[in-house]
C-alpha atoms as a PDB file:
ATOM      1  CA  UNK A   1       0.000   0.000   0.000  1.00  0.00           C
ATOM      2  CA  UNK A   2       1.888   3.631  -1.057  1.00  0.00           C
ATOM      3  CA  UNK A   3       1.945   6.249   1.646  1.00  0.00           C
ATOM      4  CA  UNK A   4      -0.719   8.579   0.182  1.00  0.00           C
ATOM      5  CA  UNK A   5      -3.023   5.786   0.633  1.00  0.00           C
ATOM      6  CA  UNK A   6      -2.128   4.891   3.928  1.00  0.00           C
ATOM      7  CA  UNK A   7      -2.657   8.324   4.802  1.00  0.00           C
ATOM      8  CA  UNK A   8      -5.901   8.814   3.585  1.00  0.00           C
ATOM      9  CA  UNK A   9      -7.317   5.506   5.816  1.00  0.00           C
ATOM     10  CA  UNK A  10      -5.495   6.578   8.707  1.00  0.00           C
ATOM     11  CA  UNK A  11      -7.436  10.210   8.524  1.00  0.00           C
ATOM     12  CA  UNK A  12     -10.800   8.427   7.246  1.00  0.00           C
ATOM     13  CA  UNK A  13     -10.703   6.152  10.796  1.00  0.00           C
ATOM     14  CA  UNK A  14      -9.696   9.397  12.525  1.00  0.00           C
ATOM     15  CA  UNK A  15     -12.932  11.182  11.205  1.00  0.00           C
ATOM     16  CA  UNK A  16     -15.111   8.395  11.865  1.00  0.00           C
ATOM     17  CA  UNK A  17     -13.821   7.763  15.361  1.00  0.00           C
ATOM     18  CA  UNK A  18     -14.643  11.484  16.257  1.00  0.00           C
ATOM     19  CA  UNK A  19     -17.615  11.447  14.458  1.00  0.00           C
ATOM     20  CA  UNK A  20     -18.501   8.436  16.699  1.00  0.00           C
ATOM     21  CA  UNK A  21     -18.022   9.963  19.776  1.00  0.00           C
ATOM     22  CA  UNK A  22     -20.029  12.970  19.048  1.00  0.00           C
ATOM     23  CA  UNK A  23     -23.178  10.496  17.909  1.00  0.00           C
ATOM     24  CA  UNK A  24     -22.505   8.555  21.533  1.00  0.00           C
ATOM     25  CA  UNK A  25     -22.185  11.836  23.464  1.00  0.00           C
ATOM     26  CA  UNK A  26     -25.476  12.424  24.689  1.00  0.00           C
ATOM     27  CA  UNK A  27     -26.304   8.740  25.524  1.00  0.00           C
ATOM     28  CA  UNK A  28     -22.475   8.930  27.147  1.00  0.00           C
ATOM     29  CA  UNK A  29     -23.402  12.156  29.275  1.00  0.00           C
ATOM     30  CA  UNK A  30     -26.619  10.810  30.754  1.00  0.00           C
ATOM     31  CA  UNK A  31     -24.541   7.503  32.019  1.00  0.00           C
ATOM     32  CA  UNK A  32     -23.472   7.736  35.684  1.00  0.00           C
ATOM     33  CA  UNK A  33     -20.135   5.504  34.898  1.00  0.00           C
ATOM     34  CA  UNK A  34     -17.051   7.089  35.660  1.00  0.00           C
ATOM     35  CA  UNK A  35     -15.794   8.703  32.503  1.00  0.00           C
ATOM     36  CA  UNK A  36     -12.400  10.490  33.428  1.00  0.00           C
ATOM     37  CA  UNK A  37     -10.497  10.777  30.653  1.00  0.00           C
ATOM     38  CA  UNK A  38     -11.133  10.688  26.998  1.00  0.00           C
ATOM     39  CA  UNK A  39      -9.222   6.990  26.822  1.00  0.00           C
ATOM     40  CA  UNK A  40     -12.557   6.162  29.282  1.00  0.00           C
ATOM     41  CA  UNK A  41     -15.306   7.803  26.916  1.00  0.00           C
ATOM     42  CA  UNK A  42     -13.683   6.468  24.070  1.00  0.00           C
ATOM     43  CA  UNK A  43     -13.192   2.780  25.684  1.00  0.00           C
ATOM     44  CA  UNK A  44     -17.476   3.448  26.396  1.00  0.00           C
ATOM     45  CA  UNK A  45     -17.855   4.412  22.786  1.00  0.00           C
ATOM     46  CA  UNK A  46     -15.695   1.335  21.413  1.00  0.00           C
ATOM     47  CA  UNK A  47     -17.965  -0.807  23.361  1.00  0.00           C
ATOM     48  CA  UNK A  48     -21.471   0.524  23.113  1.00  0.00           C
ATOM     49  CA  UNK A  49     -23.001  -2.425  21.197  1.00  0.00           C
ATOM     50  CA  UNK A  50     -22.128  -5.074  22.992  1.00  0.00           C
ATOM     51  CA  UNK A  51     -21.346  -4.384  26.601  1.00  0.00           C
ATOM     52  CA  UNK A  52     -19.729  -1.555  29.000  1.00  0.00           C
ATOM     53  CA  UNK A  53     -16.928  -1.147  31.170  1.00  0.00           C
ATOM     54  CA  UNK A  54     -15.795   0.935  34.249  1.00  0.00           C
ATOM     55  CA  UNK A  55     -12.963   1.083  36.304  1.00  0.00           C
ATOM     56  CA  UNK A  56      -8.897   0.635  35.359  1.00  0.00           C
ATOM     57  CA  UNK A  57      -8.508  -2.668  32.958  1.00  0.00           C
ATOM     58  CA  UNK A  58      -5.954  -4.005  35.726  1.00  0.00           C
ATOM     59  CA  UNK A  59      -8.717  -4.512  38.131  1.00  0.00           C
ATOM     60  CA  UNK A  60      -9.913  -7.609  39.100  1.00  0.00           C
ATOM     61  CA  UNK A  61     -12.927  -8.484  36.936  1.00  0.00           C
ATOM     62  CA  UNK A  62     -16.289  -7.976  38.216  1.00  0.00           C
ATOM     63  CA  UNK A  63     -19.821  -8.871  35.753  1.00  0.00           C
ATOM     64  CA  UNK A  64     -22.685  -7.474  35.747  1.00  0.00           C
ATOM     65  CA  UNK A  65     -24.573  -9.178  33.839  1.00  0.00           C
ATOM     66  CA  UNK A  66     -27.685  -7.427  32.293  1.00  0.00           C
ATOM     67  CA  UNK A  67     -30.825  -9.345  31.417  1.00  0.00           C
ATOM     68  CA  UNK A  68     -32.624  -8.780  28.083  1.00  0.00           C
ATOM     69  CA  UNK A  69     -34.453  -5.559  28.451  1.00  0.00           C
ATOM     70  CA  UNK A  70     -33.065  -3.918  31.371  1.00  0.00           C
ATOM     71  CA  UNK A  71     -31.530  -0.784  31.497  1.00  0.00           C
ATOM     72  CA  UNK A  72     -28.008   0.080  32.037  1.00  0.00           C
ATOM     73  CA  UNK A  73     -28.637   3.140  34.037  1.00  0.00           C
ATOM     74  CA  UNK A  74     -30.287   0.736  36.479  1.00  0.00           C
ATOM     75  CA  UNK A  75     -26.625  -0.970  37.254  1.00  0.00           C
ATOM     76  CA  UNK A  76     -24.918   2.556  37.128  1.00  0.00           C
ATOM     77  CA  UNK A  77     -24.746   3.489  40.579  1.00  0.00           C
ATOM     78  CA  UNK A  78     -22.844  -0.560  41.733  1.00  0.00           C
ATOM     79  CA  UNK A  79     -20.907  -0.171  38.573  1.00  0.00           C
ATOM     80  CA  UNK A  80     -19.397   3.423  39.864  1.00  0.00           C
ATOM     81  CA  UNK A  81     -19.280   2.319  43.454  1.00  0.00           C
ATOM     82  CA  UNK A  82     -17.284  -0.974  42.336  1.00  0.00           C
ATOM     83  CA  UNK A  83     -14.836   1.409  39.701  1.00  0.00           C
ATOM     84  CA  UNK A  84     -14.408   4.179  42.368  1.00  0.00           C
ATOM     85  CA  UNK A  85     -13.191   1.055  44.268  1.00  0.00           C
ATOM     86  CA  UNK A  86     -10.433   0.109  41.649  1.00  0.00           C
ATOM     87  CA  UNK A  87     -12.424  -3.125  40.421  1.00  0.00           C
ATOM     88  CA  UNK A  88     -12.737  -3.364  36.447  1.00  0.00           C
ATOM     89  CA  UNK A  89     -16.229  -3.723  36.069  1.00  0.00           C
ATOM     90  CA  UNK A  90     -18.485  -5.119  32.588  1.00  0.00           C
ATOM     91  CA  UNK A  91     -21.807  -4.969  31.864  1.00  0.00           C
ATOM     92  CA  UNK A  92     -22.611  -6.876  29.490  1.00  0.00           C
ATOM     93  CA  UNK A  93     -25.790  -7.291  27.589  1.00  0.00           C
ATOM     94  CA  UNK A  94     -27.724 -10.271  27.351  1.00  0.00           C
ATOM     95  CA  UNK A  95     -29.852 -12.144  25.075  1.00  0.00           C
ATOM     96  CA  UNK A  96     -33.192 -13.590  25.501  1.00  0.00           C
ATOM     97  CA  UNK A  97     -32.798 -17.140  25.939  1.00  0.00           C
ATOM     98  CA  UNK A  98     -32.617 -20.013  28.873  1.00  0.00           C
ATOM     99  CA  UNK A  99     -30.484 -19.615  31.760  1.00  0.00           C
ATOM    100  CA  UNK A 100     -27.905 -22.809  30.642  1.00  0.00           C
ATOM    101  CA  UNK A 101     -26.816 -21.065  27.265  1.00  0.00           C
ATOM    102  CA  UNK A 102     -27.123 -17.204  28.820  1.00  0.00           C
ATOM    103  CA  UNK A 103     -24.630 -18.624  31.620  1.00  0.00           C
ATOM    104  CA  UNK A 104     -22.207 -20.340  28.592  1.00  0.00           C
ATOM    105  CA  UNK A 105     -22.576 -16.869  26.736  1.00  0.00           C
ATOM    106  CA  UNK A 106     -21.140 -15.286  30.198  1.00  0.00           C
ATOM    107  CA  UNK A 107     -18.199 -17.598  30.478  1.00  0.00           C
ATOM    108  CA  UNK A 108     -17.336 -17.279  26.556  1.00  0.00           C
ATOM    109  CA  UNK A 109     -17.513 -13.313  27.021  1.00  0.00           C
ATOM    110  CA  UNK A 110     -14.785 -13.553  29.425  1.00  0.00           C
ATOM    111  CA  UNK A 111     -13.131 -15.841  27.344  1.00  0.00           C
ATOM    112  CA  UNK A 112     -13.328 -13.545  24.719  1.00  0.00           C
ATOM    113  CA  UNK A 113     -11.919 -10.383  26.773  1.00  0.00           C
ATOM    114  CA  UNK A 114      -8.906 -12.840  27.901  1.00  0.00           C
ATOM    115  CA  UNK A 115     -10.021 -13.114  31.607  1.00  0.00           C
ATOM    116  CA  UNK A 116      -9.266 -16.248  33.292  1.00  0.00           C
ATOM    117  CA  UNK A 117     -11.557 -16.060  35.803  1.00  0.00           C
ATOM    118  CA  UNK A 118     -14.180 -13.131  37.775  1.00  0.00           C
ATOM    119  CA  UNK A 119     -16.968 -12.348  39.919  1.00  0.00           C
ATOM    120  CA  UNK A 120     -20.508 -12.595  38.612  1.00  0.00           C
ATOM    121  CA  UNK A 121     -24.003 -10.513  39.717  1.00  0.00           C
ATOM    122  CA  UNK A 122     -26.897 -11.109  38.864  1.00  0.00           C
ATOM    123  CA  UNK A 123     -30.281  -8.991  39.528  1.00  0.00           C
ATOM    124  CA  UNK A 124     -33.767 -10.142  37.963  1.00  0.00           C
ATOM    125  CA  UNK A 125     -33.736 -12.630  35.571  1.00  0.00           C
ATOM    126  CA  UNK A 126     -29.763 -12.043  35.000  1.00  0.00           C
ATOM    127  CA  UNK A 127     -29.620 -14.049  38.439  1.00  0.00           C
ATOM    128  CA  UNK A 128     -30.420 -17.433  36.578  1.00  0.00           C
ATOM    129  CA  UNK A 129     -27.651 -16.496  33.870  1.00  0.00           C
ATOM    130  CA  UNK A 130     -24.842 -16.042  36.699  1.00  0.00           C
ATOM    131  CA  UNK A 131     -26.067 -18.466  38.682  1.00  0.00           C
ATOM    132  CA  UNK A 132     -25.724 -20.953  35.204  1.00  0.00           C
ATOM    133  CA  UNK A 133     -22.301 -19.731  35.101  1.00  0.00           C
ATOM    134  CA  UNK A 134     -21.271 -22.201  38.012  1.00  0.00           C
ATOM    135  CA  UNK A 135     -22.738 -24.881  35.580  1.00  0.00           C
ATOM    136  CA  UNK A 136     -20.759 -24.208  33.130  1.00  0.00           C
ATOM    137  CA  UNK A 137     -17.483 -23.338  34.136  1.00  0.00           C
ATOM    138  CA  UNK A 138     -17.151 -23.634  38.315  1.00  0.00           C
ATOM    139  CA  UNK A 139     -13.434 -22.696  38.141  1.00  0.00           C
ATOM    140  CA  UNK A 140     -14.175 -19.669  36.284  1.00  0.00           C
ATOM    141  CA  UNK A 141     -16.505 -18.439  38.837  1.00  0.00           C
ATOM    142  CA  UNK A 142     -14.970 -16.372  41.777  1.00  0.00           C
ATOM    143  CA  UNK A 143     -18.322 -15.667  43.648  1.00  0.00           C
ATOM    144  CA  UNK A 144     -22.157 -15.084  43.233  1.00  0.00           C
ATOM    145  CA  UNK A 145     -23.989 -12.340  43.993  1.00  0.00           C
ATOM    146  CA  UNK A 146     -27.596 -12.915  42.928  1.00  0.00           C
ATOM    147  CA  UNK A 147     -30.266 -10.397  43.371  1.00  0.00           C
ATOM    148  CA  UNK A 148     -33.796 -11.646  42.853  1.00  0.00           C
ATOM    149  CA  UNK A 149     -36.981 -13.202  44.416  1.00  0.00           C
ATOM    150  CA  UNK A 150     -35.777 -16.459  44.290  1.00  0.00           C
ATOM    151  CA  UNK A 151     -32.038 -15.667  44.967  1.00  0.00           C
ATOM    152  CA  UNK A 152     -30.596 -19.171  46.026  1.00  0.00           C
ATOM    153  CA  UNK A 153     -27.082 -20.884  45.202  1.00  0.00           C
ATOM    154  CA  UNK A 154     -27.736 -23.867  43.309  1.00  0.00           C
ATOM    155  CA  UNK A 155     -27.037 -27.063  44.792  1.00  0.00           C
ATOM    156  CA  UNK A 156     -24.094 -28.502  42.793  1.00  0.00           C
ATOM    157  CA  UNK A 157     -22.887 -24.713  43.362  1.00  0.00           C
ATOM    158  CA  UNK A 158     -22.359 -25.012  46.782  1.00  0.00           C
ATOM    159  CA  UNK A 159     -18.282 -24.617  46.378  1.00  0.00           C
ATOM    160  CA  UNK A 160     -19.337 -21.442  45.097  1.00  0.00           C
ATOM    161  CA  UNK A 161     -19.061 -18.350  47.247  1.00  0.00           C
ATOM    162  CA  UNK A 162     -22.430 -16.890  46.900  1.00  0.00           C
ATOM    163  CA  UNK A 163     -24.216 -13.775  48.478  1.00  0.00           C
ATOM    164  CA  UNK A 164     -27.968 -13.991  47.873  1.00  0.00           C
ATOM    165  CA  UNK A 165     -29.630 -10.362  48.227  1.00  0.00           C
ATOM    166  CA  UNK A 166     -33.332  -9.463  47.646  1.00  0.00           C
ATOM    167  CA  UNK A 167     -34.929  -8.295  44.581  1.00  0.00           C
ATOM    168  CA  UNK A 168     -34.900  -4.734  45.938  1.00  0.00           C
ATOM    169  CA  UNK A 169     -31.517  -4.703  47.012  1.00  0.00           C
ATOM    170  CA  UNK A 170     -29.787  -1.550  46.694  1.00  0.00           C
ATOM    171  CA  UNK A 171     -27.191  -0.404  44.352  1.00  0.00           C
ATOM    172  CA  UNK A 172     -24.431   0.001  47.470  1.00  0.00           C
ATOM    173  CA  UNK A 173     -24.972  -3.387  49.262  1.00  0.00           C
ATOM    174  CA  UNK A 174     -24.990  -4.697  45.789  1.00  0.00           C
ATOM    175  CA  UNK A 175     -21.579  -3.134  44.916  1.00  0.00           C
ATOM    176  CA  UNK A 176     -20.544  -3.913  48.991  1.00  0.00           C
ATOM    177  CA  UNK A 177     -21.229  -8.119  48.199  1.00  0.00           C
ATOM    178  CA  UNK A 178     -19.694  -8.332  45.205  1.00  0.00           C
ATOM    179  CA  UNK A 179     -16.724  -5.906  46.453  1.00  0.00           C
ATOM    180  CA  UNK A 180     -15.963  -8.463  49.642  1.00  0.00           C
ATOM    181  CA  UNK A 181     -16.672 -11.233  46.870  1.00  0.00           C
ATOM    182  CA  UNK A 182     -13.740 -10.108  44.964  1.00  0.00           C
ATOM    183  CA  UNK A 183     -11.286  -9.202  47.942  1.00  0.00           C
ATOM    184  CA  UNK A 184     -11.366 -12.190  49.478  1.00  0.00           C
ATOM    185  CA  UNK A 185     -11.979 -14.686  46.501  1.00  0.00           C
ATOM    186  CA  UNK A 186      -9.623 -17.329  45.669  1.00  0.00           C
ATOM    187  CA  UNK A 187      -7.892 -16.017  42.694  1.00  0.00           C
ATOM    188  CA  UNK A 188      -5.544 -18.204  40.655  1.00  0.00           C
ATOM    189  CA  UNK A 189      -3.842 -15.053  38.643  1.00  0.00           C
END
């Protein structure tokens, strides 16, 4: 490839990434996740399909898993608390399907991101998806925190640290389990 051509992609990708950011901007300023620098909006632009992070990438990894249909504003408060705490938290979204394959899709999105292993909540119907986790992949699974009306570890789970809250637990004792979750988990890395 000659250099004027090279050129002219490397400004094209340049336009379109700030072109990108301004379209994201509004949703972006209505978020309550910590964006600090322009590295952090840009990381929340890069990932606006699929899922959204918070907190420094050499955190220790904590999932929020969001069931089809809900709202990311309504894990934005535990996501900041949890950043603000120096945890590298993800939110992705999920799919509408059964529990089993939403808790394989979990495990292969940290597979995908290079993670060996994190901490998974669960509010709503999102519980059943973390809690399937354990299922799938036990040594990939740090702790539980599940958040729901019928918030219970499952029995073959029961090596599995797991913090069951009600469905109307709050953001902070949300963010509080699966903080003490993650400091005192048995990591491997």
């Amino acid at each position: 490839m000659n250099e004027s051509r090279r050129f002219f992609l490397l400004a094209a990708m340049t336009g379109l990434a700030g072109a990108a950011s301004l379209a994201f901007a509004p949703a972006l300023a209505d978020a309550a996740l910590p964006l600090h620098s322009a590295t952090d909006a840009l990381r929340a632009v890069a990932n606006a399909p699929g899922y959204h992070t918070a907190g420094p990438e050499d955190g220790r990894p904590i999932v929020l898993a969001r069931s089809h249909g809900q709202l990311l504003e309504q894990h934005a408060e535990a996501a900041s608390l949890l950043a603000a705490q120096g945890f590298h938290v993800l939110l992705p979204q999920l799919r509408d399907a059964a529990p089993q394959t939403l808790g394989q899709d979990l495990i292969d999105f940290i597979d995908k991101l290079h993670m060996p292993e994190a901490v998974f909540v669960g509010t709503g119907n999102a519980a059943h998806a973390a809690k399937a986790t354990t299922q799938v992949r036990r040594t990939r699974v740090i702790g539980l925190v599940l958040a729901s009306p019928d918030a219970r570890p499952a029995a073959d789970a029961a090596a599995v640290p797991t913090i069951a809250l009600p469905a109307d637990a709050t953001p902070q004792q949300i963010a509080e389990a699966a903080a003490a979750l993650a400091r005192h988990g048995k990591w491997r890395t």
